[in-house]
Protein backbone atom coordinates (compact mmCIF):
# COMPACT_ATOMS: atom_id res chain seq x y z
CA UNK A 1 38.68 78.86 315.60
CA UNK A 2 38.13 80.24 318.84
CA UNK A 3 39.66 83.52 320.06
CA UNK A 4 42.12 81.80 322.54
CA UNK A 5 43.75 79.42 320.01
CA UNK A 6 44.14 82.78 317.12
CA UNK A 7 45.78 84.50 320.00
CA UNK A 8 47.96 82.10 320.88
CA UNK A 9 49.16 82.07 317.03
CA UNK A 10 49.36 85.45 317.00
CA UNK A 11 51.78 85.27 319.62
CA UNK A 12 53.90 82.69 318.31
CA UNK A 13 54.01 84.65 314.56
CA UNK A 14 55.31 87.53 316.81
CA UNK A 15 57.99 85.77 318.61
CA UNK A 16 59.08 84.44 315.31
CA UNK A 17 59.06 87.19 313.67
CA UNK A 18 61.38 88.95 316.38
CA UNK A 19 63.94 86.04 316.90
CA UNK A 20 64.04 86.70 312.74
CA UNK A 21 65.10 90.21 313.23
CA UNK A 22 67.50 89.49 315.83
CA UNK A 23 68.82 86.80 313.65
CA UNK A 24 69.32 89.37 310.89
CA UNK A 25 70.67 92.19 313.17
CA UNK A 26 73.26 89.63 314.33
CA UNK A 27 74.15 88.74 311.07
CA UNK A 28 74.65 92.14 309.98
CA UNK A 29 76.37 94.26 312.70
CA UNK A 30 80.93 93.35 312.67
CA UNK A 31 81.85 90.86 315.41
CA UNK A 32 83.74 92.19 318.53
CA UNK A 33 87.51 90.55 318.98
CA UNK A 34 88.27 89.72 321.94
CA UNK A 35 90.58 92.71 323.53
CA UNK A 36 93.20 89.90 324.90
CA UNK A 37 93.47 88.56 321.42
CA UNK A 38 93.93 91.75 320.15
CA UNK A 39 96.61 93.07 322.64
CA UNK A 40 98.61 89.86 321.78
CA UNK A 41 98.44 90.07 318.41
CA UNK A 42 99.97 93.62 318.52
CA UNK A 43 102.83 92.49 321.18
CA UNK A 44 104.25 89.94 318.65
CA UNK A 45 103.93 92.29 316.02
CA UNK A 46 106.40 94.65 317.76
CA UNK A 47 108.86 91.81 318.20
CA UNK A 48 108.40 90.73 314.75
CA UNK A 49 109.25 94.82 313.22
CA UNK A 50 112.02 95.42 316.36
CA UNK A 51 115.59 94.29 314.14
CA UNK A 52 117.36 92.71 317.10
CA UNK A 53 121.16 92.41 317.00
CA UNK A 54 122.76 88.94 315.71
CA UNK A 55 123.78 86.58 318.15
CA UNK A 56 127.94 86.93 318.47
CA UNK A 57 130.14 84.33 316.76
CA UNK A 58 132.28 82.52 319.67
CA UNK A 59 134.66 81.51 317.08
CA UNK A 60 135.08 84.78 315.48
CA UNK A 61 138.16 86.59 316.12
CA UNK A 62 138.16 89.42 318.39
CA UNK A 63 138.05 93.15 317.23
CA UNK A 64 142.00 94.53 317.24
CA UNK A 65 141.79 97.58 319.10
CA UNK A 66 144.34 100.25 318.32
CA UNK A 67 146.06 102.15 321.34
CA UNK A 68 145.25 105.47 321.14
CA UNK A 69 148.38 108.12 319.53
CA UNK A 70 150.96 109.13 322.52
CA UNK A 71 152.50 112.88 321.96
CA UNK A 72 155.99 112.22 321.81
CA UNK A 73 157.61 113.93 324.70
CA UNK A 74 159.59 116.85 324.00
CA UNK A 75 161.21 117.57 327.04
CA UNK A 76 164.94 118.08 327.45
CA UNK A 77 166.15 115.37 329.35
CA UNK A 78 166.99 116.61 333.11
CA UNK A 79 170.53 117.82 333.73
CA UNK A 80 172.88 115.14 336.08
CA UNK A 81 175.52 116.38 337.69
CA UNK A 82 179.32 114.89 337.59
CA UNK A 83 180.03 111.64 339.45
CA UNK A 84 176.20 110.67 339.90
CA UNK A 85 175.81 107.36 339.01
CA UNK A 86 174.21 106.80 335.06
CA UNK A 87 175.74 110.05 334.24
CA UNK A 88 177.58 110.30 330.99
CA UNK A 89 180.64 112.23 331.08
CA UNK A 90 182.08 112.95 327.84
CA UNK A 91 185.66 111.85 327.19
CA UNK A 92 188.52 115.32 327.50
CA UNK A 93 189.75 116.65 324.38
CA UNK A 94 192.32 114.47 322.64
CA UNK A 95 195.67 117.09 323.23
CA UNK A 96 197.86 117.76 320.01
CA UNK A 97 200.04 115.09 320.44
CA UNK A 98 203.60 115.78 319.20
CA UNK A 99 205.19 114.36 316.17
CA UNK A 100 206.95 111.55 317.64
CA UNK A 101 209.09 111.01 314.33
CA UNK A 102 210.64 114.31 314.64
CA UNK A 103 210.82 113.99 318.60
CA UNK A 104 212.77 110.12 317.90
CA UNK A 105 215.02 111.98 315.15
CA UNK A 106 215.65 114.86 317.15
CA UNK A 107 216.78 112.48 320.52
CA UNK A 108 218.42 110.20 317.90
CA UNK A 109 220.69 113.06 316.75
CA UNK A 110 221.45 114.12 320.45
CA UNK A 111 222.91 110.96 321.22
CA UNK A 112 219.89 109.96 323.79
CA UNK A 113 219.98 106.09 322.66
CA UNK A 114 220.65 104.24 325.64
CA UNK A 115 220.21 107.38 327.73
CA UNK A 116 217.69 105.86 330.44
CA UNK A 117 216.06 102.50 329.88
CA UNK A 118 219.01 100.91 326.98
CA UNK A 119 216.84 98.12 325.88
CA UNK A 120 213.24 100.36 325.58
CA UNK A 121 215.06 102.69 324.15
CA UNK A 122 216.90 100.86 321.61
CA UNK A 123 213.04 99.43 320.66
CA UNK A 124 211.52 102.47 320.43
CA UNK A 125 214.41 103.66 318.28
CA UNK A 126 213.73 100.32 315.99
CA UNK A 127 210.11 101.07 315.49
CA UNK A 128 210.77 104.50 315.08
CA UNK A 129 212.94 103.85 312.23
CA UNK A 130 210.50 101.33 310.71
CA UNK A 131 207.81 103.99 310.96
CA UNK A 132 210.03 106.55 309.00
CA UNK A 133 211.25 104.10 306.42
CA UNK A 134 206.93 103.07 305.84
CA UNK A 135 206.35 106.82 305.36
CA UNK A 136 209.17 107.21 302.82
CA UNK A 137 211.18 109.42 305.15
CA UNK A 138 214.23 107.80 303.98
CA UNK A 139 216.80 110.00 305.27
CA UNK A 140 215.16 110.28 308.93
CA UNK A 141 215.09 106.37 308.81
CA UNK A 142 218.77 105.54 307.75
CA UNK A 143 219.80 108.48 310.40
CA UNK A 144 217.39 106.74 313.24
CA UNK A 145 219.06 103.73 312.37
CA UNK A 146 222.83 104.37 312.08
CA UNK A 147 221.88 105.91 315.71
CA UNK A 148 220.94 102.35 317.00
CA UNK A 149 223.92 100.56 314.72
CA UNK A 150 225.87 102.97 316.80
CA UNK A 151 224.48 101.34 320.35
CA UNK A 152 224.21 97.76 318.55
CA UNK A 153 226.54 96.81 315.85
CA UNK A 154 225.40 93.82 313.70
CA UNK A 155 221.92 94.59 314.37
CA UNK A 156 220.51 92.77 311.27
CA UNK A 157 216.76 94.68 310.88
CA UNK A 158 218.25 98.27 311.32
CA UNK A 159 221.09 97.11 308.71
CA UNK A 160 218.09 96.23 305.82
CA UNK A 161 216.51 99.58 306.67
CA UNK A 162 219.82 101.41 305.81
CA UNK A 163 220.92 99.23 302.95
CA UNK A 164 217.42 99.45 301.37
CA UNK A 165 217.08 103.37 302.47
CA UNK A 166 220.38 104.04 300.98
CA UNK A 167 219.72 102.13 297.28
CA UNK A 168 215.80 104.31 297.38
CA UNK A 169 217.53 107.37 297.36
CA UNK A 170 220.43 106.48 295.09
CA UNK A 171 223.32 106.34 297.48
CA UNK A 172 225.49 103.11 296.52
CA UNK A 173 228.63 103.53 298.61
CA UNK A 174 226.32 103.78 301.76
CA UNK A 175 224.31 100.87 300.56
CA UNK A 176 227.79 98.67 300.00
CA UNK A 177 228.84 99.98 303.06
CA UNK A 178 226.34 98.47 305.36
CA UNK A 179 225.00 95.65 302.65
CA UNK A 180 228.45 93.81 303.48
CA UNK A 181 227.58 93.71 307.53
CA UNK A 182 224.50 91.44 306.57
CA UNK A 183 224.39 87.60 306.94
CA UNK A 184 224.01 85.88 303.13
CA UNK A 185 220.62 85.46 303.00
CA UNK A 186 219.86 88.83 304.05
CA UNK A 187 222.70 90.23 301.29
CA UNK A 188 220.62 87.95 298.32
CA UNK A 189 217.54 89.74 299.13
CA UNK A 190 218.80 93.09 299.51
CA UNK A 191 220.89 92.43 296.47
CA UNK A 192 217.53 91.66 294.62
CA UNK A 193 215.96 95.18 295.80
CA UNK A 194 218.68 97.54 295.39
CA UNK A 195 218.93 96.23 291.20
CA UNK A 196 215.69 97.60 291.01
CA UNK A 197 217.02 101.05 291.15
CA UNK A 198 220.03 99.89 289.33
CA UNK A 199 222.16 99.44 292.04
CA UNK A 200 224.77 96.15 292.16
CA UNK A 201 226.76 94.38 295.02
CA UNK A 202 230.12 93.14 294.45
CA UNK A 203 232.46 91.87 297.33
């Protein structure tokens, strides 16, 4: 062989014997990433570990919010003077009235029936003597009563009160007395009342 062609063999043993080691070298050292690949890998890592809130329901129903607690106000209400308008005026003190049984006895007994008005009075002296007889004041009512008798003979509701007066307290001639003034029907039911304190009619 001559010298040229062992060189040239030499040579090519030497360049394969270097593109061997870089073969190896390759093979051995850790491949690279690529940074971009890297830096997107770790931005959808974040999103995947970052909770994120749920989407809100559309058809849920909306959150009641309570009002928030008011102090109640304590405060005396302002003063208002009389005769403003909204102002409340309390009503006067009801006066003692009189009793106006002994006031219609009392006139009775003076002789006031017929005394101003004749036909008020002689109503007021009818209720009065109703109201007397209701309370049991028996005597006041057959005195009211023989007061308007006195003014208006025949009058047949102030004749019951003194026939049935008269038989409550036991007094029969009285009863008699004005029991035969009274139309017949009115006698029959008098007549019925006054047995019930064992008191009889007889003409």
């Amino acid at each position: 062989m001559s010298p040229k062609s062992i060189a040239i063999a030499a040579l090519g043993a030497l360049t394969f014997g270097a593109l061997m080691m870089l073969y190896l070298d390759v093979r051995a050292a850790p491949a690279r990433p690529d940074e971009a690949r890297i830096t997107d890998a770790r931005t959808r890592h974040k999103r995947v570990a970052t909770p994120t809130a749920p989407a809100a329901d559309p058809w849920a129903p909306a959150a009641r919010t309570e009002p928030p607690a008011v102090a109640p106000d304590t405060r005396p209400p302002p003063a208002r003077e009389p005769g403003v308008p909204g102002t409340v005026t309390p009503p006067p003190e009801p006066a003692n009235e009189p009793d106006r049984a002994a006031i219609g006895r009392a006139s009775l007994a003076a002789g006031d029936v017929g005394g101003g008005d004749g036909a008020a009075d002689a109503m007021s002296a009818r209720e009065e003597a109703n109201r007397l007889y209701d309370r049991q004041d028996y005597e006041g009512a057959i005195a009211t009563a023989e007061k308007v008798l006195s003014q208006a003979p025949g009058d047949i509701r102030m004749l019951r009160v003194v026939v049935s007066s008269s038989c409550q307290m036991g007094d029969a001639d009285k009863a008699k007395k004005y029991w035969t003034q009274l139309p017949e029907h009115d006698k029959n039911q008098m007549s019925r009342r006054c047995q019930r304190f064992g008191i009889t009619f007889t003409e």
